[in-house]
Protein backbone atom coordinates (compact mmCIF):
# COMPACT_ATOMS: atom_id res chain seq x y z
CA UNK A 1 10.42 -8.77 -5.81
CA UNK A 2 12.66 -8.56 -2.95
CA UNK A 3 15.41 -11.12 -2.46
CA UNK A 4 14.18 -11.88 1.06
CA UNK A 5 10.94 -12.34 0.02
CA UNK A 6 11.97 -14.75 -3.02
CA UNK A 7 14.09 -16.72 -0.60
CA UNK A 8 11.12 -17.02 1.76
CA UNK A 9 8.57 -18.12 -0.63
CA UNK A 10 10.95 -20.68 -1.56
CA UNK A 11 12.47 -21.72 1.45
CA UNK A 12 8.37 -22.34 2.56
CA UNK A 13 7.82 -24.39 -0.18
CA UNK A 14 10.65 -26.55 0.07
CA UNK A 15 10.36 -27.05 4.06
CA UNK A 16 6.57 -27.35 3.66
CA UNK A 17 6.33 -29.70 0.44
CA UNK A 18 2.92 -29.02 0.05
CA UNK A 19 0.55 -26.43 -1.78
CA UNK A 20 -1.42 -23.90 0.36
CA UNK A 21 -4.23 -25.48 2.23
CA UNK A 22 -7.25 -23.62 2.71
CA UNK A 23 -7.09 -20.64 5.53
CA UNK A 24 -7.81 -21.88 9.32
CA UNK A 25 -8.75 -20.35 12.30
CA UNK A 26 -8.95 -16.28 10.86
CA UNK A 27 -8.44 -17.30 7.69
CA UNK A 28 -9.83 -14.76 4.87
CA UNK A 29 -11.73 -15.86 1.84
CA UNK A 30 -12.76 -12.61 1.55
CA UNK A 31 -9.74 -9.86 1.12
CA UNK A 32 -12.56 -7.09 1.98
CA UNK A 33 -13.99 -8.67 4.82
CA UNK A 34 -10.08 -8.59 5.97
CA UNK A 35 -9.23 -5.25 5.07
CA UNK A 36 -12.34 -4.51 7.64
CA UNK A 37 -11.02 -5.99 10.92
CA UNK A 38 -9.11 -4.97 13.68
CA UNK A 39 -6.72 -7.04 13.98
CA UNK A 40 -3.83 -8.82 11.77
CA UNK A 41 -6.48 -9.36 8.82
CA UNK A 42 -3.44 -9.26 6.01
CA UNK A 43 0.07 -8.34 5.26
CA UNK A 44 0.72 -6.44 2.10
CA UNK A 45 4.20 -6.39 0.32
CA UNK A 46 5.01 -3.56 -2.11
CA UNK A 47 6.73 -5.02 -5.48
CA UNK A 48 8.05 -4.16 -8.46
CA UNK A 49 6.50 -6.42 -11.18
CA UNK A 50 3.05 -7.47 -9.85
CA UNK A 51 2.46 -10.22 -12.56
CA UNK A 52 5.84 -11.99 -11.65
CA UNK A 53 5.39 -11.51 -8.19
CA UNK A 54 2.33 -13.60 -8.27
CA UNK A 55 3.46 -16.09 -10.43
CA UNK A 56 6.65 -16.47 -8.56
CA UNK A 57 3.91 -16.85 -5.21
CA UNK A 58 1.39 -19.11 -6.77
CA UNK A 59 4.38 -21.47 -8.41
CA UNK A 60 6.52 -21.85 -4.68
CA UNK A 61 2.53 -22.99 -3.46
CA UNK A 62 0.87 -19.76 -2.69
CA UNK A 63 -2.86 -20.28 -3.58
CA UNK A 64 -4.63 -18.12 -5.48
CA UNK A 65 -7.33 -15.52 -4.12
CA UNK A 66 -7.59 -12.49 -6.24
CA UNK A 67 -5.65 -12.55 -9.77
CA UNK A 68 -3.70 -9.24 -10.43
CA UNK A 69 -6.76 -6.25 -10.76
CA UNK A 70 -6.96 -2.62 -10.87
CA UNK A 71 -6.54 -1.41 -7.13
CA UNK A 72 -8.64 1.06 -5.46
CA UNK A 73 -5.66 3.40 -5.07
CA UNK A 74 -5.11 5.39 -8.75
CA UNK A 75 -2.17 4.00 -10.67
CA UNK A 76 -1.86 0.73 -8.40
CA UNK A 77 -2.77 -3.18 -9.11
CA UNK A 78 -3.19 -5.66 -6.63
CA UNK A 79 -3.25 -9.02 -6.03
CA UNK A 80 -3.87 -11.31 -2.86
CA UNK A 81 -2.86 -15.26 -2.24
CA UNK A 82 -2.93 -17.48 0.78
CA UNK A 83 0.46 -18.21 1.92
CA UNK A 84 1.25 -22.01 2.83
CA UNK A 85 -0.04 -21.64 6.37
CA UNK A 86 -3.55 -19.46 5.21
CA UNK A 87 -2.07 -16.07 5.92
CA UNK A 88 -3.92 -13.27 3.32
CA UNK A 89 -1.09 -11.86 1.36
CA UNK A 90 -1.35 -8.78 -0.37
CA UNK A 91 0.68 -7.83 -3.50
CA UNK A 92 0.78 -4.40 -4.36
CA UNK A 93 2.22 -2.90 -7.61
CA UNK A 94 2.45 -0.29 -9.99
CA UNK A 95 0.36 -0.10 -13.44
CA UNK A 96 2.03 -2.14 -15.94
């Protein structure tokens, strides 16, 4: 995981002082219904270690969606949380 993206997970967390709160306004429940809109549906971040990347997420208040799964891609696991505004975050890594 990026140092940028470490620091921002963190830096939320401690500005916020809450957990994530369920998704408002275009909010996704549903990371295929997102991956099907035009529009900002999701962001995705490439990572190293998908397993720490999600518990380093989940533990600065990310909320869970999706655990870490096989991807559609071949050779790729993914993972998806709602950030502490409701943004759909994707985390994308390589087989363990």
């Amino acid at each position: 995981m990026s140092k940028a993206f470490k620091y921002a997970a963190s830096a939320e967390a401690r500005n916020r002082g809450t957990r994530a709160r369920p998704a408002t306004g275009r909010g996704w429940q549903e990371p295929h219904a997102a991956m099907q809109t035009s529009g900002l549906g999701h962001i995705a971040f490439e990572v190293d270690d998908l397993d720490a990347a999600f518990a380093a997420t989940t533990a600065a208040g990310g909320a869970e969606v999706w655990t870490p799964r096989p991807s559609p891609e071949a050779g790729r696991r993914m993972a998806f949380i709602h950030d502490l505004d409701g943004n759909l975050i994707e985390l994308i890594g390589p087989l363990p």
